[in-house]
PDB file of N, CA and C in Angstrom:
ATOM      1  N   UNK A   1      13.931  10.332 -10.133  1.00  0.00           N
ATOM      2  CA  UNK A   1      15.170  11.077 -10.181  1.00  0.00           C
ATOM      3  C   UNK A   1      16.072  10.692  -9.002  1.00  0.00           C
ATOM      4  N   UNK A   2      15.251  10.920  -7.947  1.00  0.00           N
ATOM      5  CA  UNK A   2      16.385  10.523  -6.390  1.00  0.00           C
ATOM      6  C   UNK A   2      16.762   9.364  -6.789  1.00  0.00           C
ATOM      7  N   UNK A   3      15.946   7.847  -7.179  1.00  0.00           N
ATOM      8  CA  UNK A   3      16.576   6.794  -7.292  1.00  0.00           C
ATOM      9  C   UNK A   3      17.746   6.513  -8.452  1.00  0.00           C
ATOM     10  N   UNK A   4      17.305   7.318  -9.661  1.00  0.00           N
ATOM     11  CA  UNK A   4      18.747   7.078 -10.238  1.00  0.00           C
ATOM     12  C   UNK A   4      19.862   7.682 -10.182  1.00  0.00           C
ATOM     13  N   UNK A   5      20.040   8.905  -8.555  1.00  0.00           N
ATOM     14  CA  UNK A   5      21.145   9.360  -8.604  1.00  0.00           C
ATOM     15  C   UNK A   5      21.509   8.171  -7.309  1.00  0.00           C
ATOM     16  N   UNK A   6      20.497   7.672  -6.603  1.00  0.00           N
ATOM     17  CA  UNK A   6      21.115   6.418  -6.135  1.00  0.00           C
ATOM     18  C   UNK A   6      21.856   5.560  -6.245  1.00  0.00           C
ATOM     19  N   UNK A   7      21.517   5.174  -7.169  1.00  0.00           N
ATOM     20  CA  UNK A   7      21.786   3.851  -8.365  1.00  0.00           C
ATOM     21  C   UNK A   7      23.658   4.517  -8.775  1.00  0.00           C
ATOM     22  N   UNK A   8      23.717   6.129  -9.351  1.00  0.00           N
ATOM     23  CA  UNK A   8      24.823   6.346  -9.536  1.00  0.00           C
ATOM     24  C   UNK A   8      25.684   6.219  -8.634  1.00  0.00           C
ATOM     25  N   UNK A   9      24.868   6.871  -7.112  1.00  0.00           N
ATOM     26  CA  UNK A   9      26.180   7.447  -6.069  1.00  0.00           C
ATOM     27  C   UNK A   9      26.615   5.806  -5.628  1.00  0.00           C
ATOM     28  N   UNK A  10      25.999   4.979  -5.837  1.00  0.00           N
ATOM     29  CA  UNK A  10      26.002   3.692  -5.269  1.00  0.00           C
ATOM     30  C   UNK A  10      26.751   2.692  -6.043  1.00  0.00           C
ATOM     31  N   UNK A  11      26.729   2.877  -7.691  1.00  0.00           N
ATOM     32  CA  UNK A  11      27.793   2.314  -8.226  1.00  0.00           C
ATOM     33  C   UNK A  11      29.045   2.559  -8.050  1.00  0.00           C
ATOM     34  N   UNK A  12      29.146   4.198  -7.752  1.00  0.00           N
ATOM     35  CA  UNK A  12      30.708   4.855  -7.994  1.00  0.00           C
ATOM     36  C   UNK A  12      31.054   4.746  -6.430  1.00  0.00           C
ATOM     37  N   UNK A  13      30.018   4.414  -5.562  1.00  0.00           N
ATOM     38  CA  UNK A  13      30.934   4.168  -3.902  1.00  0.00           C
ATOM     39  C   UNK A  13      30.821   2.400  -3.369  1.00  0.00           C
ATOM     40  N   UNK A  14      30.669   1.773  -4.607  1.00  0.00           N
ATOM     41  CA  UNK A  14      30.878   0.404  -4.629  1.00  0.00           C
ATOM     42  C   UNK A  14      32.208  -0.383  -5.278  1.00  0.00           C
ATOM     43  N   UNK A  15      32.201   0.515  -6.275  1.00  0.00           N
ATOM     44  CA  UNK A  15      33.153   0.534  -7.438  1.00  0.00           C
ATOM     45  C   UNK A  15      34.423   1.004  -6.718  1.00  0.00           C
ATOM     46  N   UNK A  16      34.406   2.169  -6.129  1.00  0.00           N
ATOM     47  CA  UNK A  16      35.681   2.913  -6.006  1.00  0.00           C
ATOM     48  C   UNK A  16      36.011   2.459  -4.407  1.00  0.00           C
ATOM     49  N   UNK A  17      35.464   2.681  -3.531  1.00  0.00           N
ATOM     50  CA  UNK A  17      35.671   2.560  -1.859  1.00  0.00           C
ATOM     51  C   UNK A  17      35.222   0.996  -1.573  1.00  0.00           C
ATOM     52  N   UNK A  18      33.684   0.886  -1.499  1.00  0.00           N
ATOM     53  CA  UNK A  18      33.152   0.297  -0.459  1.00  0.00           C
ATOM     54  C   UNK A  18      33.249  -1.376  -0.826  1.00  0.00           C
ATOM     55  N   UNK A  19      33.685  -2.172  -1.934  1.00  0.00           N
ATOM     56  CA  UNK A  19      34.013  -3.534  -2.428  1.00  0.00           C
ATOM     57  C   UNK A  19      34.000  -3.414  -3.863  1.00  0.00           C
ATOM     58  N   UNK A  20      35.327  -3.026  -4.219  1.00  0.00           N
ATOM     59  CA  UNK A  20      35.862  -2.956  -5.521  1.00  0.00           C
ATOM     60  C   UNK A  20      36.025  -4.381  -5.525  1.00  0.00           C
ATOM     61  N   UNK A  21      36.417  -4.440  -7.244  1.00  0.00           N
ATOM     62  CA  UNK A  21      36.821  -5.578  -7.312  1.00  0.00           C
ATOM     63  C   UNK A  21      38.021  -5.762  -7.387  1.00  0.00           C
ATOM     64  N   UNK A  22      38.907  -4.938  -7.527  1.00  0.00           N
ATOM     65  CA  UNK A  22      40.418  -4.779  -7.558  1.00  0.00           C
ATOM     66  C   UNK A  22      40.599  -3.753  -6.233  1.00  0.00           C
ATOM     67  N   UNK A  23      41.576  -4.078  -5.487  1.00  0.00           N
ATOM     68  CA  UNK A  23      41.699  -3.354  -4.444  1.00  0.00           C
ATOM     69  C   UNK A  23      42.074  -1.675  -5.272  1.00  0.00           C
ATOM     70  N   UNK A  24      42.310  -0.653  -4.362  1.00  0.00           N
ATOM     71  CA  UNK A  24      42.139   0.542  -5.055  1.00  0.00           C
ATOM     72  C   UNK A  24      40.752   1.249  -5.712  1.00  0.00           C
ATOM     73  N   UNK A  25      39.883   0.163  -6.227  1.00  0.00           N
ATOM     74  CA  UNK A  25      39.014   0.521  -6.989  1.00  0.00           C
ATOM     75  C   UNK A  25      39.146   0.128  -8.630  1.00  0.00           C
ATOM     76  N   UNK A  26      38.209  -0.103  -8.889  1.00  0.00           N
ATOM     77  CA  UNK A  26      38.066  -0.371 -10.408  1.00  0.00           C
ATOM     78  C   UNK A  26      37.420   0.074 -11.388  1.00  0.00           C
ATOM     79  N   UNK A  27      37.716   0.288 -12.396  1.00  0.00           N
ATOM     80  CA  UNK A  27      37.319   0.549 -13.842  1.00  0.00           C
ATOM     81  C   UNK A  27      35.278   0.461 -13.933  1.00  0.00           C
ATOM     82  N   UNK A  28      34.827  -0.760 -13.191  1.00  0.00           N
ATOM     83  CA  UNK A  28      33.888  -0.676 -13.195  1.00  0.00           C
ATOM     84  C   UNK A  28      32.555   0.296 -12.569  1.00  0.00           C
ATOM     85  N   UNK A  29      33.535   1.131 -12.548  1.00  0.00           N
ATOM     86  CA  UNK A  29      32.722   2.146 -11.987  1.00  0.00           C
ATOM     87  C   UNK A  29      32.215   3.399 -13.124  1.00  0.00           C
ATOM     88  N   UNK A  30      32.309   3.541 -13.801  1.00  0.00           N
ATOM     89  CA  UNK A  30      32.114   3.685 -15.162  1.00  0.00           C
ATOM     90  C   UNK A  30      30.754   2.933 -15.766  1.00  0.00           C
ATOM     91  N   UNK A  31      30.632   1.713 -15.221  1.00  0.00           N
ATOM     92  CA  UNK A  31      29.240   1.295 -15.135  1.00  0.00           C
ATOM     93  C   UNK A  31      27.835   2.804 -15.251  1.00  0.00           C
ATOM     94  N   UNK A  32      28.523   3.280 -14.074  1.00  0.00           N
ATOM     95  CA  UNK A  32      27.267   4.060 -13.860  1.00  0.00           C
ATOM     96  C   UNK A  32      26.937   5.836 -15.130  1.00  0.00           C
ATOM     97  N   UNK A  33      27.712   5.681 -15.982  1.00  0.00           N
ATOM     98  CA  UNK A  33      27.867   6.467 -16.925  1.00  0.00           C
ATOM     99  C   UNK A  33      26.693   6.659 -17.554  1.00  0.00           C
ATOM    100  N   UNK A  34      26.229   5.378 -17.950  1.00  0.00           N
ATOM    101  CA  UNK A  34      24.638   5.553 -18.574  1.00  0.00           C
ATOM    102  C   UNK A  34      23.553   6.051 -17.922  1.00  0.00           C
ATOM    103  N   UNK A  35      23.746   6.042 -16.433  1.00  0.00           N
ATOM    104  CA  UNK A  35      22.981   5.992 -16.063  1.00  0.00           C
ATOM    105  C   UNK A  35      22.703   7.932 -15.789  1.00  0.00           C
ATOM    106  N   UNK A  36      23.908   8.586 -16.161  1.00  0.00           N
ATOM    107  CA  UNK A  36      24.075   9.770 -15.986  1.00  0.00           C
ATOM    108  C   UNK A  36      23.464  11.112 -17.385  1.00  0.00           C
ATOM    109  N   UNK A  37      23.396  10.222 -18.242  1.00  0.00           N
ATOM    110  CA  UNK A  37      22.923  10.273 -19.496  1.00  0.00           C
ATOM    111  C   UNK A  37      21.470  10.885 -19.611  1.00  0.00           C
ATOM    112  N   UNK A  38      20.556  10.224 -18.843  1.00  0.00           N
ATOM    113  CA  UNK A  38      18.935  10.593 -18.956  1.00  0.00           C
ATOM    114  C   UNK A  38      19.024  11.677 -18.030  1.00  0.00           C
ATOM    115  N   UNK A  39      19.552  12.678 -17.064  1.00  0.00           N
ATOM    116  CA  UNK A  39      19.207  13.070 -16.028  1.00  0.00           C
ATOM    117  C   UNK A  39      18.753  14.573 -16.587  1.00  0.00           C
ATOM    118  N   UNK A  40      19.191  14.906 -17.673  1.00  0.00           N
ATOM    119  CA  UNK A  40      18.366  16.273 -18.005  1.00  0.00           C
ATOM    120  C   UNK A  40      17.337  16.039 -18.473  1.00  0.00           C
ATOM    121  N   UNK A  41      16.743  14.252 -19.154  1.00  0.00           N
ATOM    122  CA  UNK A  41      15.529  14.313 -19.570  1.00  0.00           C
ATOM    123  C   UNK A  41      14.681  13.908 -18.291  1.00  0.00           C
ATOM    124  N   UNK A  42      15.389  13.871 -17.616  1.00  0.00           N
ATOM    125  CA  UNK A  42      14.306  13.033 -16.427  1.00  0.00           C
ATOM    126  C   UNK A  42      13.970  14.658 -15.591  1.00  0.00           C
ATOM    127  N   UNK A  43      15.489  15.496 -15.619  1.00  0.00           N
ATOM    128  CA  UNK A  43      14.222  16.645 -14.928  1.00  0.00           C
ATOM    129  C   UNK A  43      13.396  17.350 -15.515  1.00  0.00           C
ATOM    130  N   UNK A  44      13.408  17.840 -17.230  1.00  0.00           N
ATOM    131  CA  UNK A  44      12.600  18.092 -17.944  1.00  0.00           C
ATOM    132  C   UNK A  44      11.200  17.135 -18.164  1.00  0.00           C
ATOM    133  N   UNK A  45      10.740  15.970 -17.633  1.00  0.00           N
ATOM    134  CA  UNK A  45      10.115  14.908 -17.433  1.00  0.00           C
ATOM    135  C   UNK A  45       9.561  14.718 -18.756  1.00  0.00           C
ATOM    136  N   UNK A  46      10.738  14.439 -19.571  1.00  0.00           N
ATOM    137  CA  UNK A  46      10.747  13.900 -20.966  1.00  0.00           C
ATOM    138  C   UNK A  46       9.739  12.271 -20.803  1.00  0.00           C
ATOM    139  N   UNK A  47       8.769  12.054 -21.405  1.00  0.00           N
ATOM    140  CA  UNK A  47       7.960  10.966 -21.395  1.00  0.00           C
ATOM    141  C   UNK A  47       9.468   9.740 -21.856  1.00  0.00           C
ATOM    142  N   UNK A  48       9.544  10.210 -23.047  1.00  0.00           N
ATOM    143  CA  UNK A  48      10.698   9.667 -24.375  1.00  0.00           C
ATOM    144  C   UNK A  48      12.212   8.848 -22.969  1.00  0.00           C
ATOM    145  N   UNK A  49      12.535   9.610 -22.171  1.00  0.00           N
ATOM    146  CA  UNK A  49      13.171   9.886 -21.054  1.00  0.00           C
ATOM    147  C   UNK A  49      12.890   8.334 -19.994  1.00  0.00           C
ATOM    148  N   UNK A  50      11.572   8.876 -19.679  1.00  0.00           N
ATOM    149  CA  UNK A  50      10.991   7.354 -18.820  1.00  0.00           C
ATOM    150  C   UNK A  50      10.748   6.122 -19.695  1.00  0.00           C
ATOM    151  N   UNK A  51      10.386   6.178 -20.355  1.00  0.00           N
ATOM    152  CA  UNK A  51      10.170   5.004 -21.402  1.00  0.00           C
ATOM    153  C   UNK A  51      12.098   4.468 -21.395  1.00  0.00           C
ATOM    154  N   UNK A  52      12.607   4.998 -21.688  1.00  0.00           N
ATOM    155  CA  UNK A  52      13.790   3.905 -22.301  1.00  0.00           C
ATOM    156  C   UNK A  52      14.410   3.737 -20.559  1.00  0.00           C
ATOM    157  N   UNK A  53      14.291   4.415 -19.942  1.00  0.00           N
ATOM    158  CA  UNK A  53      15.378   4.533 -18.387  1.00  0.00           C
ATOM    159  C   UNK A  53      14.924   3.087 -17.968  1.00  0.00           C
ATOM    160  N   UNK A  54      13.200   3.207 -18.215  1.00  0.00           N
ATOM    161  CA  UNK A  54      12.519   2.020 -17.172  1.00  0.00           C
ATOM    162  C   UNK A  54      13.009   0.025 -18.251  1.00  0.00           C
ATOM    163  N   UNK A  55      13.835   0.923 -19.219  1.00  0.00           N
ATOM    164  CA  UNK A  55      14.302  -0.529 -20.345  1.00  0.00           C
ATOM    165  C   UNK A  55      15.310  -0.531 -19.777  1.00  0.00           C
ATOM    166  N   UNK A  56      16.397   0.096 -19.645  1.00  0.00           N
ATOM    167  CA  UNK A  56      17.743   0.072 -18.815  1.00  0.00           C
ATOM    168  C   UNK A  56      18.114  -0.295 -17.971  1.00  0.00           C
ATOM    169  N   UNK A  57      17.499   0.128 -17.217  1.00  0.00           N
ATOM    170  CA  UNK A  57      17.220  -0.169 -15.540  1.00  0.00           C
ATOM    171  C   UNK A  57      17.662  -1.622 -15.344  1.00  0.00           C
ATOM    172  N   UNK A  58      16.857  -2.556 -16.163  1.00  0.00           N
ATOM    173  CA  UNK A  58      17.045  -3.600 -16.288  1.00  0.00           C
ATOM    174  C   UNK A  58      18.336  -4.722 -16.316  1.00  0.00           C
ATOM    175  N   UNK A  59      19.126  -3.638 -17.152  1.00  0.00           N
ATOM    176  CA  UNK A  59      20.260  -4.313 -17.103  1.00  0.00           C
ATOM    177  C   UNK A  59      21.356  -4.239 -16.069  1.00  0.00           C
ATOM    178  N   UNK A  60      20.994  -3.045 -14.706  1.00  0.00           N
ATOM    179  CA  UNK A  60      21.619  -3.233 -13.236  1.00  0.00           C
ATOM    180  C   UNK A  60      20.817  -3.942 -12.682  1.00  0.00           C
ATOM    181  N   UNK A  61      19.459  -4.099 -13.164  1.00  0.00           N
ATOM    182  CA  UNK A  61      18.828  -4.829 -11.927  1.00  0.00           C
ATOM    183  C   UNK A  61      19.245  -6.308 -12.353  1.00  0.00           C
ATOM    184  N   UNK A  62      19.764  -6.443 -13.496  1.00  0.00           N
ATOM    185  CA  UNK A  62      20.866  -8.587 -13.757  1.00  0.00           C
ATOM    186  C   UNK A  62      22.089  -8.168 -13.311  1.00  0.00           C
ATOM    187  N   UNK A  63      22.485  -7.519 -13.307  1.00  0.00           N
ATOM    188  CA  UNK A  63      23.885  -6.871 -12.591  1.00  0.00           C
ATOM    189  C   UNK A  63      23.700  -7.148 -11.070  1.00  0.00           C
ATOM    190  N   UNK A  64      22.957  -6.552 -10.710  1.00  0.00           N
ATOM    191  CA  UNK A  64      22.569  -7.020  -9.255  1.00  0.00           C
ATOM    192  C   UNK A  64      22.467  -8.094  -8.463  1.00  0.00           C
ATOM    193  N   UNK A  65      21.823  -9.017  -9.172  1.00  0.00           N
ATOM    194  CA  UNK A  65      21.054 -10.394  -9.005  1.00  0.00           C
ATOM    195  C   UNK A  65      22.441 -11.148  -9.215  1.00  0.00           C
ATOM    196  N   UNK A  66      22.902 -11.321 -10.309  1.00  0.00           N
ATOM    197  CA  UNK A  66      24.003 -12.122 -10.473  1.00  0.00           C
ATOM    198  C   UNK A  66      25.205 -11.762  -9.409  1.00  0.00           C
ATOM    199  N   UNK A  67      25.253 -10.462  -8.988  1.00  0.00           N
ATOM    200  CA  UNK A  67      26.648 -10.261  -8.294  1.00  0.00           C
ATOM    201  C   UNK A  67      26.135 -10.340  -6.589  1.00  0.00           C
ATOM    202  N   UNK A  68      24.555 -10.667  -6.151  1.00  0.00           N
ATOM    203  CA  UNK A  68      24.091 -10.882  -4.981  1.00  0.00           C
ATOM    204  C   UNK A  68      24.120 -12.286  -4.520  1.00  0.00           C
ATOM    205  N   UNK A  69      24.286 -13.086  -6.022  1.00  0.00           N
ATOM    206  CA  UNK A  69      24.701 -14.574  -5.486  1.00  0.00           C
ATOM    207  C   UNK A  69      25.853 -14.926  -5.628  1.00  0.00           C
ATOM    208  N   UNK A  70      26.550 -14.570  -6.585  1.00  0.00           N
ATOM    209  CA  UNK A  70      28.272 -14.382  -6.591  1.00  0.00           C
ATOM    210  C   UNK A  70      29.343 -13.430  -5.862  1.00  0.00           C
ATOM    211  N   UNK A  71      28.653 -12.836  -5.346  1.00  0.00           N
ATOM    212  CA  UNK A  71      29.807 -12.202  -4.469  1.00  0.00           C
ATOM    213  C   UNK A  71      29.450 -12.563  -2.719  1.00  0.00           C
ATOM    214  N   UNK A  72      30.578 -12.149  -2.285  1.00  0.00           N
ATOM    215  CA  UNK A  72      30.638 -12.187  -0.497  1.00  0.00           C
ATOM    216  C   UNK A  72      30.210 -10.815  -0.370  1.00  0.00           C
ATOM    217  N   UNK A  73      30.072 -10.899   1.258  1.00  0.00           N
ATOM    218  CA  UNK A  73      29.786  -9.770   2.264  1.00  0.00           C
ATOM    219  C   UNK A  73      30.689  -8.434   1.906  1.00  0.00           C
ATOM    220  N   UNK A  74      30.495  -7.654   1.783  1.00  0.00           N
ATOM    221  CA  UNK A  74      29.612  -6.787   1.422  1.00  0.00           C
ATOM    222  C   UNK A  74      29.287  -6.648   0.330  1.00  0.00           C
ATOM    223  N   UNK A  75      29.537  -7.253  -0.721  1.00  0.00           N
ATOM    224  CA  UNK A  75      29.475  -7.017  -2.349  1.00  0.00           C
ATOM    225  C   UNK A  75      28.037  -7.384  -2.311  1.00  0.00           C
ATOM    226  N   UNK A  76      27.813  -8.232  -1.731  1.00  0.00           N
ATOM    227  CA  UNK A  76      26.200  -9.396  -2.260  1.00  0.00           C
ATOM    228  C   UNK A  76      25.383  -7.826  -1.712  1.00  0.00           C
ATOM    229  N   UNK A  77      25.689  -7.351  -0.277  1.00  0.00           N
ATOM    230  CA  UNK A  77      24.581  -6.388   0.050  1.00  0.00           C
ATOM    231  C   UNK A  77      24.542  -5.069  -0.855  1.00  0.00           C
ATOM    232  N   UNK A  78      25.255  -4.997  -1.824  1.00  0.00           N
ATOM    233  CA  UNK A  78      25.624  -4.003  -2.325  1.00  0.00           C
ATOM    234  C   UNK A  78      24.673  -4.542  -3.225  1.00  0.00           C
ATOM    235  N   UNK A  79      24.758  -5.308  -3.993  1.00  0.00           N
ATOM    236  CA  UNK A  79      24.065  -5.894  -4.604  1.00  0.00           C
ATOM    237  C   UNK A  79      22.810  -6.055  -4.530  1.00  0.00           C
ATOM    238  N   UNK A  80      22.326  -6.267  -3.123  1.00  0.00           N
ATOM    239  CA  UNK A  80      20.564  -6.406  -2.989  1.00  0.00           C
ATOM    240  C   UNK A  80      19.984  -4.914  -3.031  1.00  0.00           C
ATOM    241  N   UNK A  81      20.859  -4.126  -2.645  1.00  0.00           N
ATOM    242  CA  UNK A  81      20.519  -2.446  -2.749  1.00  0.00           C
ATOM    243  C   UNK A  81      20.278  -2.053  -3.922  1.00  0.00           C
ATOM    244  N   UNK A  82      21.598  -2.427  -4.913  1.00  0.00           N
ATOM    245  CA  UNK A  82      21.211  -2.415  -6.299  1.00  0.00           C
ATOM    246  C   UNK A  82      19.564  -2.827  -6.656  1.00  0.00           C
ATOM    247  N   UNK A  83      19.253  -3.774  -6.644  1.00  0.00           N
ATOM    248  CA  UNK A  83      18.363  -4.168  -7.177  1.00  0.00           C
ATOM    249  C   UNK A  83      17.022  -3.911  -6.735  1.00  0.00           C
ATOM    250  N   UNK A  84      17.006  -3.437  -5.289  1.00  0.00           N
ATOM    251  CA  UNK A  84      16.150  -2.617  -4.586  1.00  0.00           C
ATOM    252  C   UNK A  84      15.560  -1.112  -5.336  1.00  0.00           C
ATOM    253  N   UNK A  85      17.113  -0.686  -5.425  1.00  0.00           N
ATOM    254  CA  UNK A  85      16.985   0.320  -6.136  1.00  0.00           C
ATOM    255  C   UNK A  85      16.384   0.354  -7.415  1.00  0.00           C
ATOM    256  N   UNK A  86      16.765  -0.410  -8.110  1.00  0.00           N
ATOM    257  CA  UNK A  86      15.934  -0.384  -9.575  1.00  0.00           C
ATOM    258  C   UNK A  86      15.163  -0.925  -9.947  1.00  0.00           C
ATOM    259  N   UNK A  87      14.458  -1.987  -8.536  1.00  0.00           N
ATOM    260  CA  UNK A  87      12.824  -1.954  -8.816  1.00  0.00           C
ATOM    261  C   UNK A  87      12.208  -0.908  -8.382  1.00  0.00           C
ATOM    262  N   UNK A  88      12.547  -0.049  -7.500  1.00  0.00           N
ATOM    263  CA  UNK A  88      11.757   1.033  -7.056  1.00  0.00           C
ATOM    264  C   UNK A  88      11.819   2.048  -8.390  1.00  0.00           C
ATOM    265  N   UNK A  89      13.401   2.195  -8.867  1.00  0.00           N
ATOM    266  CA  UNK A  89      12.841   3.207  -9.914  1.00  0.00           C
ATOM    267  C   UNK A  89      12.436   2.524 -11.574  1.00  0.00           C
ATOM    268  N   UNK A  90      12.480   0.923 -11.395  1.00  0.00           N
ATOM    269  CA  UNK A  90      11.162   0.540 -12.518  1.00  0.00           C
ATOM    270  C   UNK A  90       9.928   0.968 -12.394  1.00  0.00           C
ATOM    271  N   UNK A  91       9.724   1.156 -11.273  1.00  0.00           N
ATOM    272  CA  UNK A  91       7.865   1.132 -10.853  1.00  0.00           C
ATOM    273  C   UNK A  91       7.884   2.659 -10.369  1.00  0.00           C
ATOM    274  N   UNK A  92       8.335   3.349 -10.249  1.00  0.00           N
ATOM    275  CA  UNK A  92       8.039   5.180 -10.642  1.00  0.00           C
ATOM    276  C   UNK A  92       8.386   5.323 -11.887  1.00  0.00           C
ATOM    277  N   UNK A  93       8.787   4.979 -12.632  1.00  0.00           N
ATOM    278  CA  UNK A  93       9.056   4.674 -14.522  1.00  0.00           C
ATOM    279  C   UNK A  93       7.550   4.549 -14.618  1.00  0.00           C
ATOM    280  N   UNK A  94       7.063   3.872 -14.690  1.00  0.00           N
ATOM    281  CA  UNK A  94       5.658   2.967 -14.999  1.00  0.00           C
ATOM    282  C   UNK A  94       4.758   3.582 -14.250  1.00  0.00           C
ATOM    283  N   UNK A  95       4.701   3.949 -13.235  1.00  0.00           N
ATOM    284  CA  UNK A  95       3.421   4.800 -13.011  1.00  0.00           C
ATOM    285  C   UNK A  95       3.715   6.459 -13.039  1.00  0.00           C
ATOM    286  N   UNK A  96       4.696   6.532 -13.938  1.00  0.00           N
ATOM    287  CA  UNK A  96       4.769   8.391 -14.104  1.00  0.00           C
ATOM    288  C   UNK A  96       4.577   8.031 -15.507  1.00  0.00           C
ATOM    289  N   UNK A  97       4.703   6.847 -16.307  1.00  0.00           N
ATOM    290  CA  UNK A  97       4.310   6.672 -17.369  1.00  0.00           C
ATOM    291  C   UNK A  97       2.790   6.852 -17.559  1.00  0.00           C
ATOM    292  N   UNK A  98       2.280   5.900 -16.896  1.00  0.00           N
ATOM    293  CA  UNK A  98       0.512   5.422 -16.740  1.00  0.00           C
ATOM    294  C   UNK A  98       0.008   7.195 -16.670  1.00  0.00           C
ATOM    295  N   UNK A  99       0.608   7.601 -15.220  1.00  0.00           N
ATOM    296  CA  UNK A  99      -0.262   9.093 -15.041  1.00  0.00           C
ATOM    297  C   UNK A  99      -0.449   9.751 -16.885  1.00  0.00           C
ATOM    298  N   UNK A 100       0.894   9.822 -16.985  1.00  0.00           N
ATOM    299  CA  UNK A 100       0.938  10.860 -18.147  1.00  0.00           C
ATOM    300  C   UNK A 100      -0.556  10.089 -19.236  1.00  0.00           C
ATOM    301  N   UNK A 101       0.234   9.373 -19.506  1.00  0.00           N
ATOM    302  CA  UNK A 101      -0.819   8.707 -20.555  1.00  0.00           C
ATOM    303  C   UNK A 101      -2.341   8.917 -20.165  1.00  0.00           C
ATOM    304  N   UNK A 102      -2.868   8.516 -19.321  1.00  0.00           N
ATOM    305  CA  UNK A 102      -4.410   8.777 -18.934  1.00  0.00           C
ATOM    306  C   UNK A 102      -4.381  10.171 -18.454  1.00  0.00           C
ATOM    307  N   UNK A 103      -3.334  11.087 -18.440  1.00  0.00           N
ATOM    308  CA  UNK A 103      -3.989  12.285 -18.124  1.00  0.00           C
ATOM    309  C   UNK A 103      -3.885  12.987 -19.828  1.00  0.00           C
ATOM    310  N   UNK A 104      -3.275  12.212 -20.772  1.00  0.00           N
ATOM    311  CA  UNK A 104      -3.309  12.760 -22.156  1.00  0.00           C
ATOM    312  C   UNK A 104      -4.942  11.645 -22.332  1.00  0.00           C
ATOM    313  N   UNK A 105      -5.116  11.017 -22.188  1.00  0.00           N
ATOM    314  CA  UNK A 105      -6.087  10.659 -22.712  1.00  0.00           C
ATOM    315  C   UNK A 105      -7.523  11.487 -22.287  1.00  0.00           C
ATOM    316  N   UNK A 106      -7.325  12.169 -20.995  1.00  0.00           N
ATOM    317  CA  UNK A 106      -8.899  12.814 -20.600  1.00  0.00           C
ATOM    318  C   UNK A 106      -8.691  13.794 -21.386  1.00  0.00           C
ATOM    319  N   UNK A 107      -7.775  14.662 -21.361  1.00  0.00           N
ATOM    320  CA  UNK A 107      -7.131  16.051 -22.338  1.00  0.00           C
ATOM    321  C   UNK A 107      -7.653  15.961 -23.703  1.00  0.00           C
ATOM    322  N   UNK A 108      -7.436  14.585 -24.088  1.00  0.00           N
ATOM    323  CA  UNK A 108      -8.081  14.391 -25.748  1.00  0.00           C
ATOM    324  C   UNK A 108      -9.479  14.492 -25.407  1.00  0.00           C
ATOM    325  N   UNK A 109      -9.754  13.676 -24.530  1.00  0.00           N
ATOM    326  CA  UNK A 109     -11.829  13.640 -24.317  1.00  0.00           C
ATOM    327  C   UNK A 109     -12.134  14.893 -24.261  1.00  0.00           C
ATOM    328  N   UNK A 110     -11.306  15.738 -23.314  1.00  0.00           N
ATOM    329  CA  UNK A 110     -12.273  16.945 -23.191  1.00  0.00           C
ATOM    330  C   UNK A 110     -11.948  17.775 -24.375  1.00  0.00           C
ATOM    331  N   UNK A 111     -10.958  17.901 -25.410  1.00  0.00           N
ATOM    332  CA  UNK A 111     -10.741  18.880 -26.481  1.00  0.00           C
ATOM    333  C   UNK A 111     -12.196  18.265 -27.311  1.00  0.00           C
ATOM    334  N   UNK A 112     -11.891  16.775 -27.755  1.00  0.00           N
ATOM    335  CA  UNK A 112     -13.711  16.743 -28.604  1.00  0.00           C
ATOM    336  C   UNK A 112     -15.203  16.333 -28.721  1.00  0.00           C
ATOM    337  N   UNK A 113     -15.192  17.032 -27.010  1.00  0.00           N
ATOM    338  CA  UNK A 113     -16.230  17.020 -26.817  1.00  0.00           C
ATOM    339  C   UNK A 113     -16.788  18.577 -26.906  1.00  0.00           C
ATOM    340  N   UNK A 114     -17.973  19.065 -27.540  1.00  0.00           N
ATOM    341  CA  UNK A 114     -18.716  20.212 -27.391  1.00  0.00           C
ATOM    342  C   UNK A 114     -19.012  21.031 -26.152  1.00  0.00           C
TER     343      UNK A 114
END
């Protein structure tokens, strides 16, 4: 959860203030819209929720990569944060996934067993 309000506060103060791409700020800040989308399933800790976020994710973390070798100072660091960011919240995706799953799987063992 903290990391994808990261990921938001970090698009919209990249986008708007800290290295727009149009002075003023730009349109691309709107980027981070999707990312605003899962946040009632992520505090309800919708499984359905982590499964698609940790597919998404993906597509800031090429957002990232591409604009860390194409852009200058400060954009590129903006950029490595990005992508910082959404490997960290790929890999709490994936192991809040794993928990759930093996803790549904002992739950099944112990319902049929006697």
């Amino acid at each position: 959860m903290a990391t994808t309000l990261g990921l938001i506060a970090l698009g919209l103060a990249w986008e708007l203030a800290l290295a727009p791409v149009r002075p003023g700020g730009s349109w691309l800040a709107l980027k981070v819209l999707p990312l605003c989308i899962p946040l009632a399933g992520l505090l309800k800790n919708r499984m359905y929720t982590y499964r698609w976020v940790s597919l998404v994710v993906w597509l800031y973390f090429t957002e990232g990569v591409v604009r860390a070798w194409g852009d200058r100072a400060p954009g590129n660091w903006l950029a490595g944060l990005e992508v910082l960011l959404c490997l960290v919240l790929f890999v709490a995706c994936t192991v809040y996934i794993r928990l759930r799953l093996k803790a549904g799987k002992v739950l099944a063992a112990e319902a049929t067993t006697p």
